[in-house]
N, C-alpha and C. Protein backbone atom coordinates (compact mmCIF):
# COMPACT_ATOMS: atom_id res chain seq x y z
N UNK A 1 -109.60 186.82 20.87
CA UNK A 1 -108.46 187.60 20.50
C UNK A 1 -108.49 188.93 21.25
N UNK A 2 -109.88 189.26 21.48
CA UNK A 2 -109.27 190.61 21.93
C UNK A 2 -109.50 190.52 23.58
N UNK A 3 -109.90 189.60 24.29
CA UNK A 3 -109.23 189.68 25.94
C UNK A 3 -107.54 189.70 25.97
N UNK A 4 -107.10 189.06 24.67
CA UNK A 4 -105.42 188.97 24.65
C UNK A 4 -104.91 189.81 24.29
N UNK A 5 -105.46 191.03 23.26
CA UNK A 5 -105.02 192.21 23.05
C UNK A 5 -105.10 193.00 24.19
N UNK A 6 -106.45 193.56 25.20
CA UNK A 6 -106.72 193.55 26.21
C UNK A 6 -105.20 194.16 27.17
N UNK A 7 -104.93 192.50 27.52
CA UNK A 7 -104.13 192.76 28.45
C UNK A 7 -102.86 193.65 28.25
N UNK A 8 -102.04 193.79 29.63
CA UNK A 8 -101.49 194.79 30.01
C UNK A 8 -99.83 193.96 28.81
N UNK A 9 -99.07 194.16 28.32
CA UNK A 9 -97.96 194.52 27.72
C UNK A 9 -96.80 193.12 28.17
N UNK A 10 -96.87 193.30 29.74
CA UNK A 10 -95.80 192.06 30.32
C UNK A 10 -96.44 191.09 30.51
N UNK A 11 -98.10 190.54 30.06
CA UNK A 11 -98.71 189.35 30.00
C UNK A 11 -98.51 189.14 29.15
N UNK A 12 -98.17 189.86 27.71
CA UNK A 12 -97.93 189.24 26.70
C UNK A 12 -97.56 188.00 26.37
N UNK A 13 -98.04 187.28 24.93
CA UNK A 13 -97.17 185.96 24.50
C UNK A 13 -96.25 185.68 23.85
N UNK A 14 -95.60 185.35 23.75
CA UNK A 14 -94.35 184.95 22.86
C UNK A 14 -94.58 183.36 21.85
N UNK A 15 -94.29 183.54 21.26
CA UNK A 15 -94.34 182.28 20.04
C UNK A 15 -92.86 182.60 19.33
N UNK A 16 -92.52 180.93 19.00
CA UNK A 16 -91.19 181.16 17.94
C UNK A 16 -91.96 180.76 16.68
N UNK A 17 -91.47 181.17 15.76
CA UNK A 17 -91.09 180.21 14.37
C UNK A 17 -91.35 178.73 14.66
N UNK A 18 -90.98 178.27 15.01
CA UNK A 18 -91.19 177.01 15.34
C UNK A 18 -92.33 176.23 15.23
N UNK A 19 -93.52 177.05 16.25
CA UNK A 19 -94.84 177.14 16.76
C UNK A 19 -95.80 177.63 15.80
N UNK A 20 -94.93 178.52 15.12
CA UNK A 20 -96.00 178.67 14.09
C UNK A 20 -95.90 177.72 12.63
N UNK A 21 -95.36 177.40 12.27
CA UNK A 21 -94.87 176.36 11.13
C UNK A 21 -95.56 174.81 11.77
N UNK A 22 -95.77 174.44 12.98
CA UNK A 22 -96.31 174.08 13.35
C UNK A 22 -97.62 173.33 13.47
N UNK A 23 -98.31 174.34 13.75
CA UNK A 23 -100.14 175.05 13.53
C UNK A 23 -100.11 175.61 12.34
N UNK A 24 -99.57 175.76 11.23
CA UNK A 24 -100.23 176.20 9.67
C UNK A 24 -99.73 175.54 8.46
N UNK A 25 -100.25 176.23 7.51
CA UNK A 25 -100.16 175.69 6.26
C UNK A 25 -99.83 176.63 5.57
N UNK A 26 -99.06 176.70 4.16
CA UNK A 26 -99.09 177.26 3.23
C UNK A 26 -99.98 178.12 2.89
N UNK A 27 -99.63 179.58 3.13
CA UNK A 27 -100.60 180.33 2.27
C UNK A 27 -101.58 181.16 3.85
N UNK A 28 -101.60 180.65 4.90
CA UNK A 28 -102.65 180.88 6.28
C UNK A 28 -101.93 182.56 6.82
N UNK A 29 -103.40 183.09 7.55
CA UNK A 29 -102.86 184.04 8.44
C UNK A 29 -103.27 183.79 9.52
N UNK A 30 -102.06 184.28 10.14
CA UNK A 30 -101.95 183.52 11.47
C UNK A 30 -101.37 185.27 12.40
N UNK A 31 -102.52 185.11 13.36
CA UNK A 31 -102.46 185.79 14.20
C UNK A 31 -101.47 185.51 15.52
N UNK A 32 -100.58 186.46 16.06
CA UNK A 32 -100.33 186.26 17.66
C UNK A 32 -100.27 187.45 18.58
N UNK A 33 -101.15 186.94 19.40
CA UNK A 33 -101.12 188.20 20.51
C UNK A 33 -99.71 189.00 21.30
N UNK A 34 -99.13 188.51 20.66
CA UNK A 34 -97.62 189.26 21.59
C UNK A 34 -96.44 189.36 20.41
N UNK A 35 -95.42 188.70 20.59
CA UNK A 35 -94.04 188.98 19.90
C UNK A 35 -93.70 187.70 19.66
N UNK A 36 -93.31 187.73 18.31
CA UNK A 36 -92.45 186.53 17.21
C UNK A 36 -91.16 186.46 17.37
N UNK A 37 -91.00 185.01 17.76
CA UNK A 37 -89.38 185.14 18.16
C UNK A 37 -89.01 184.28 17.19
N UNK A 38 -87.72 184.38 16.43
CA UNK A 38 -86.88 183.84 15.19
C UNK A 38 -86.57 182.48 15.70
N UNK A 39 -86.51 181.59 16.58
CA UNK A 39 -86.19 180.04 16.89
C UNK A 39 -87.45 179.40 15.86
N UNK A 40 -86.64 178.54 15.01
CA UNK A 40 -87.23 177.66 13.81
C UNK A 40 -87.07 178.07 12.68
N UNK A 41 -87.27 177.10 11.89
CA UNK A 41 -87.22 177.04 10.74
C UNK A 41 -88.66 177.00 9.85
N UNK A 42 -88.64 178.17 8.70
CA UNK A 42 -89.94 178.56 8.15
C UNK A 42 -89.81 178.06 7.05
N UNK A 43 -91.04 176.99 6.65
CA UNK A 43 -90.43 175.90 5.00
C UNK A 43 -91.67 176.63 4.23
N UNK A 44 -92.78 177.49 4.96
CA UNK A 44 -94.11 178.09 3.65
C UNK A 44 -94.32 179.47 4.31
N UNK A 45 -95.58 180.12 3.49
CA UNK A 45 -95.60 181.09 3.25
C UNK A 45 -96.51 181.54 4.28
N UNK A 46 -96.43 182.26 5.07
CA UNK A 46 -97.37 182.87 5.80
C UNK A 46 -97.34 184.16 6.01
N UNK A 47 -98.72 185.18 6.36
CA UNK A 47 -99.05 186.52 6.65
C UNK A 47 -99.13 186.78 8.09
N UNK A 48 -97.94 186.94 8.84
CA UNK A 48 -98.34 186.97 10.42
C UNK A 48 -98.45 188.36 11.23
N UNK A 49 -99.84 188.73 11.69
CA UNK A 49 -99.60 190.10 12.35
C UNK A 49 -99.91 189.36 13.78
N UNK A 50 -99.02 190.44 14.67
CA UNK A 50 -98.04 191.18 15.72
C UNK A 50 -97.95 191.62 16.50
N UNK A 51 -98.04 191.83 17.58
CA UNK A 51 -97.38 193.44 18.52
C UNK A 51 -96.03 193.55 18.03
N UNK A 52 -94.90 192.56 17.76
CA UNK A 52 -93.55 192.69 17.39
C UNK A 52 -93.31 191.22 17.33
N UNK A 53 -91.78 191.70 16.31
CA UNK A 53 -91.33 190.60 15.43
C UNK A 53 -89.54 191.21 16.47
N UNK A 54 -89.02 190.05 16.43
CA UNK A 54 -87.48 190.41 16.39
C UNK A 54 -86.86 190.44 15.16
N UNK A 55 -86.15 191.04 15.11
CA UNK A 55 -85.40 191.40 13.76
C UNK A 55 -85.28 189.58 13.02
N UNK A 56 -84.69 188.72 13.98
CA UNK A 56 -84.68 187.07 13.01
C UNK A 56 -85.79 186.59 12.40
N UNK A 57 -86.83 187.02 13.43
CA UNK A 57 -88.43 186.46 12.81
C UNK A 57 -88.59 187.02 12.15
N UNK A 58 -88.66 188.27 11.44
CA UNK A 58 -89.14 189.06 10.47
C UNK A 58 -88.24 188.88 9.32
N UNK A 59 -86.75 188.68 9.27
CA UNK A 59 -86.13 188.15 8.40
C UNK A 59 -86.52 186.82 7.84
N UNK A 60 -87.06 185.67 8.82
CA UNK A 60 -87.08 184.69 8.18
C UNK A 60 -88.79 184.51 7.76
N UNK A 61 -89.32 185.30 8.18
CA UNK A 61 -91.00 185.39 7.54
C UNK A 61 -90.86 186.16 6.38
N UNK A 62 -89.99 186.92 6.46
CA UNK A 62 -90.31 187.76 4.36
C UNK A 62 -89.10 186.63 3.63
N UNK A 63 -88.01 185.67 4.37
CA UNK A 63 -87.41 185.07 3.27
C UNK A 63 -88.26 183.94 2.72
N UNK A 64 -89.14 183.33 3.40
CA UNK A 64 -90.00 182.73 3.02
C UNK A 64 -91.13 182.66 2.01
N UNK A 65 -91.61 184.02 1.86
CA UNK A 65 -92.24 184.95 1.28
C UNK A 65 -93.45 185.30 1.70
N UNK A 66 -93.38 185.22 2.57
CA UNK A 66 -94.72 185.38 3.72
C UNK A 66 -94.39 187.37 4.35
N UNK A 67 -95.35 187.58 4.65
CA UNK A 67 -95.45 189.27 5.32
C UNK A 67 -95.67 189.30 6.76
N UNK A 68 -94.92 190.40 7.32
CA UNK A 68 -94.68 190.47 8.92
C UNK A 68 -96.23 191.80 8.37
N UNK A 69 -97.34 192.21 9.48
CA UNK A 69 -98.48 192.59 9.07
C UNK A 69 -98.54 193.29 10.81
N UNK A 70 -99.17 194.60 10.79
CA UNK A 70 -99.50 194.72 12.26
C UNK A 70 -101.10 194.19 12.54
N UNK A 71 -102.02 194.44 13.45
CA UNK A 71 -103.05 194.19 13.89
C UNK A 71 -104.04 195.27 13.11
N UNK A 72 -103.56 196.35 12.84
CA UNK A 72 -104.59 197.44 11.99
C UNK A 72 -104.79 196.57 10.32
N UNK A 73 -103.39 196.48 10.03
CA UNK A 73 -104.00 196.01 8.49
C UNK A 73 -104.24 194.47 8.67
N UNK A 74 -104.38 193.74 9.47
CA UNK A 74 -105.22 192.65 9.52
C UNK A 74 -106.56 192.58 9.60
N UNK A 75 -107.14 193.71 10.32
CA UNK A 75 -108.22 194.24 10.01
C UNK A 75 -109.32 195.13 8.84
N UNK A 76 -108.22 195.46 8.29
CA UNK A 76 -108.64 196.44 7.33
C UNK A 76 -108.54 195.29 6.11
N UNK A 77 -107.50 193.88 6.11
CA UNK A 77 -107.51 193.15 5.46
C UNK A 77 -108.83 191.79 5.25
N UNK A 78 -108.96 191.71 6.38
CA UNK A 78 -109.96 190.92 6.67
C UNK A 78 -110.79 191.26 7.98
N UNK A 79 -112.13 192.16 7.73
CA UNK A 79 -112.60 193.06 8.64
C UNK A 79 -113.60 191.89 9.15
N UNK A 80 -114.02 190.08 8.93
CA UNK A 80 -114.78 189.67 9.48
C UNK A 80 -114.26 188.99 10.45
N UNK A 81 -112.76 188.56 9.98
CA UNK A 81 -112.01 187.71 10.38
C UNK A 81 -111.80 186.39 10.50
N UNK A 82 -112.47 186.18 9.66
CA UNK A 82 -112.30 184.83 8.86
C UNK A 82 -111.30 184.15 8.07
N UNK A 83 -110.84 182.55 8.60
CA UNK A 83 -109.78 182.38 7.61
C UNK A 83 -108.21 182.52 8.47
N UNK A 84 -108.59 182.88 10.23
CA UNK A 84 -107.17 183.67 10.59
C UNK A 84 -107.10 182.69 12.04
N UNK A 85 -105.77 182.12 12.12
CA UNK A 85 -105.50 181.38 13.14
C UNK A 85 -104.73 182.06 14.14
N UNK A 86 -105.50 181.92 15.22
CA UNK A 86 -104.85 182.66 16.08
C UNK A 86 -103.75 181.48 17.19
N UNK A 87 -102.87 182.11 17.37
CA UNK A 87 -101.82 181.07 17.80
C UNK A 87 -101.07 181.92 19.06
N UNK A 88 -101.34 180.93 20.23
CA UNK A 88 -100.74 181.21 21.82
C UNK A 88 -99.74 180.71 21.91
């Protein structure tokens, strides 16, 4: 995770909704190194931190009842990091 934090800003990754509903389950935190894009449909609950959310992804991650989270309180949440899927 952190050679991907690391890099410079326009290497960043992009993931939709989609991708992440995907790769998880009910209830998971799920890490992504770049920006959440709103394409898909979110059917469970997930905690996803960020560099950025677009305004759709972040709408449809709290209607779900899941939390948009940055990279500080994912840490401060889970300082071993255990438990957290990280998703490219």
């Amino acid at each position: 995770m952190a050679d991907y934090l690391s890099k410079s800003k326009r290497s960043n990754i992009v993931v939709n909704i989609g991708k992440l509903v995907r790769f998880s389950s009910d209830g998971d935190t799920v890490a992504v190194p770049g920006k959440v894009l709103g394409s898909g449909l979110l059917n469970h609950k997930l905690s996803v931190a960020a560099f950025n959310f677009t305004p759709v992804a972040r709408t449809k991650i709290e209607a779900a009842g899941g939390k948009c989270i940055d990279f500080y309180e994912l840490v401060n949440k889970n300082p071993k990091g255990s438990n957290i899927k990280m998703i490219r």
